[in-house]
Structure formats: structure tokens, C-alpha cells
C-alpha atoms as a PDB file:
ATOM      1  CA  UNK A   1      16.085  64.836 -14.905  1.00  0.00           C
ATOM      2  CA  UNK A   2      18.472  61.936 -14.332  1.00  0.00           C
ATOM      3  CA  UNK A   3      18.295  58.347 -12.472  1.00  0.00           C
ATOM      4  CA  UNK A   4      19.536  60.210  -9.284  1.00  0.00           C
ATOM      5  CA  UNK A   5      15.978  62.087  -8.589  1.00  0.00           C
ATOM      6  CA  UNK A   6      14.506  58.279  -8.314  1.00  0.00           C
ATOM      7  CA  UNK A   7      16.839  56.612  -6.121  1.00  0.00           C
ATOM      8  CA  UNK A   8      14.285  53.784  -5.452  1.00  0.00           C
ATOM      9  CA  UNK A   9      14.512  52.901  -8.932  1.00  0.00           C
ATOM     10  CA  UNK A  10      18.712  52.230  -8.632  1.00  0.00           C
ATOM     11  CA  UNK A  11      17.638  49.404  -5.911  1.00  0.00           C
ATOM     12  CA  UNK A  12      15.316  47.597  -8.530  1.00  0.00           C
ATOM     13  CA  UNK A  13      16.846  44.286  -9.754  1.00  0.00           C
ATOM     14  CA  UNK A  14      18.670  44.481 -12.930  1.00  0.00           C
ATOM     15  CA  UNK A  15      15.768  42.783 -14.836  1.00  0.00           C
ATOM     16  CA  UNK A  16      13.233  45.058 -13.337  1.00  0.00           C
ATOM     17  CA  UNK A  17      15.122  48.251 -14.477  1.00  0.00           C
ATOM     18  CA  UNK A  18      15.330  47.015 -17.979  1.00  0.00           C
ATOM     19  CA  UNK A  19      11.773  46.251 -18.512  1.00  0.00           C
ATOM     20  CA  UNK A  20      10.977  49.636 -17.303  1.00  0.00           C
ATOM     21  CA  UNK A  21      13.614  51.132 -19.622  1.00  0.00           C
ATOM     22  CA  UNK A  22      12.047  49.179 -22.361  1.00  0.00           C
ATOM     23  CA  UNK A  23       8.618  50.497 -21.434  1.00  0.00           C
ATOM     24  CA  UNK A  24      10.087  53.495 -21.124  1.00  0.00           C
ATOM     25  CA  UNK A  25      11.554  53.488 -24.486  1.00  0.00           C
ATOM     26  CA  UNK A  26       8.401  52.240 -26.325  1.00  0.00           C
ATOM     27  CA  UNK A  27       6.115  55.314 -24.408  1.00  0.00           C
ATOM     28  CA  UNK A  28       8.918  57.491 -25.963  1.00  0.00           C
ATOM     29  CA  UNK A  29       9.147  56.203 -30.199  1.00  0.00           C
ATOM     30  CA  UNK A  30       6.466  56.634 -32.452  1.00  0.00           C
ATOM     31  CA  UNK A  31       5.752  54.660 -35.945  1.00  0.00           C
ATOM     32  CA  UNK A  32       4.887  57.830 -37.349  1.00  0.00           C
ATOM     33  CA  UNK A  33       8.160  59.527 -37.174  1.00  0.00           C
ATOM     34  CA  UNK A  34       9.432  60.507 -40.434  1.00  0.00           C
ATOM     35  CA  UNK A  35      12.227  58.446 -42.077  1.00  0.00           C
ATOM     36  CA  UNK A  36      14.637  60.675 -44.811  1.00  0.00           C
ATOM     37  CA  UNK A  37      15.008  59.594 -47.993  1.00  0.00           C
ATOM     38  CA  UNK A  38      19.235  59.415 -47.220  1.00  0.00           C
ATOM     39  CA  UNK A  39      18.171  57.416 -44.631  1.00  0.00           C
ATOM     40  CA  UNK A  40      16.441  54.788 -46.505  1.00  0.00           C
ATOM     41  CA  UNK A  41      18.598  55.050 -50.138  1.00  0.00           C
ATOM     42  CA  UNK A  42      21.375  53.926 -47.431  1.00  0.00           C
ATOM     43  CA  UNK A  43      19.214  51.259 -46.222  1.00  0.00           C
ATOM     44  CA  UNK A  44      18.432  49.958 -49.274  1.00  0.00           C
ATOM     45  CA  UNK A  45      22.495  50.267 -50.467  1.00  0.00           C
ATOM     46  CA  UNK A  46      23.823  48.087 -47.875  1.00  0.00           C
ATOM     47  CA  UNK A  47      21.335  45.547 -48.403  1.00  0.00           C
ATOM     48  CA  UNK A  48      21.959  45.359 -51.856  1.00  0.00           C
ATOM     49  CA  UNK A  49      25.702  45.008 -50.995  1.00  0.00           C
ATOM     50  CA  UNK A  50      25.113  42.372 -48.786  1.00  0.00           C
ATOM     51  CA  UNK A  51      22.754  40.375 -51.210  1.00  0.00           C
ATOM     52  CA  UNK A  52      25.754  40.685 -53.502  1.00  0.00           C
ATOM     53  CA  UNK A  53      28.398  39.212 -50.759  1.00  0.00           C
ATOM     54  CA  UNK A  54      29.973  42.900 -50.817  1.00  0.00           C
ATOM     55  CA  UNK A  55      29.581  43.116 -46.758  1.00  0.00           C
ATOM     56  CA  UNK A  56      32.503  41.649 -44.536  1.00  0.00           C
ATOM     57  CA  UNK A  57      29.434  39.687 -41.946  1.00  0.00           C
ATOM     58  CA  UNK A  58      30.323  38.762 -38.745  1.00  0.00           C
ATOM     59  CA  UNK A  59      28.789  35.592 -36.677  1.00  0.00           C
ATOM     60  CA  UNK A  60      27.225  36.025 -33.446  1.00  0.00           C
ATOM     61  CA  UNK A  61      30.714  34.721 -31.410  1.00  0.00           C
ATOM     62  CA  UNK A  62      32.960  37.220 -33.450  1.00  0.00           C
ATOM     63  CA  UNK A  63      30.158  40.026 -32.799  1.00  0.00           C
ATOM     64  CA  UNK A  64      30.759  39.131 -29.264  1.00  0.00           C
ATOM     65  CA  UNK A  65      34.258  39.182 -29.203  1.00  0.00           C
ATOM     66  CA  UNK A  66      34.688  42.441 -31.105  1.00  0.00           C
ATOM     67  CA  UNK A  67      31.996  44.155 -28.641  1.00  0.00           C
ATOM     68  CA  UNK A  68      34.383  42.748 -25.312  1.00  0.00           C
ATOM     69  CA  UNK A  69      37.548  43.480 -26.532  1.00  0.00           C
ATOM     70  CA  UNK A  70      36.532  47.425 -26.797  1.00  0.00           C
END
């Protein structure tokens, strides 16, 4: 099932389609789902590299840039 079986949702304002995505989204995650152990040990790596000053940050306006110039 894609977007194109509910056409009336394309002519939605942008705003409108986003809350329902978000909606949408939130009916679809669950706080219960399982997070691996590699998942958090990496977690808990980079943090500890950043609380170090290991991790190159970035500032909102270079975030930005980076994203647009892709």
C-alpha cells in the first residue's frame, strides 16, 4: 500500500500530512521494542567520546549547510 491508493490525502496541506505522518508513526513504534546490547555499548561509546572532546560536533548552521549541499 502506497500514498497513491489515498489520493485525497496528496491534496492535504503540507502541515496536515505531517501531523498525520507523525500520528502515523507514533501508532506504529512501541517502548517495548527490544534494544541490543551492540546497540547500546555503541551508544554509550560515542557519548563517552564526546564527553572526552573526541567527536568532531557540528552547530546547527553547519548541520544545515552540510544537509543542503547533498
Amino acid at each position: 500500500m502506497t500514498l497513491a491508493n489515498f489520493p485525497e490525502l496528496k491534496r492535504l496541506p503540507r502541515r496536515v500530512r505531517l501531523k498525520i505522518a507523525e500520528e502515523l508513526w507514533d501508532s506504529a513504534v512501541s517502548d517495548d521494542l527490544p534494544v541490543p546490547a551492540s546497540h547500546k555499548k555503541l551508544i554509550r561509546d560515542r557519548r563517552a567520546a564526546y564527553t572526552r572532546g573526541e567527536l568532531k560536533t557540528l552547530t546547527m548552521d553547519e548541520l544545515k549547510k552540510s544537509i543542503w549541499r547533498r
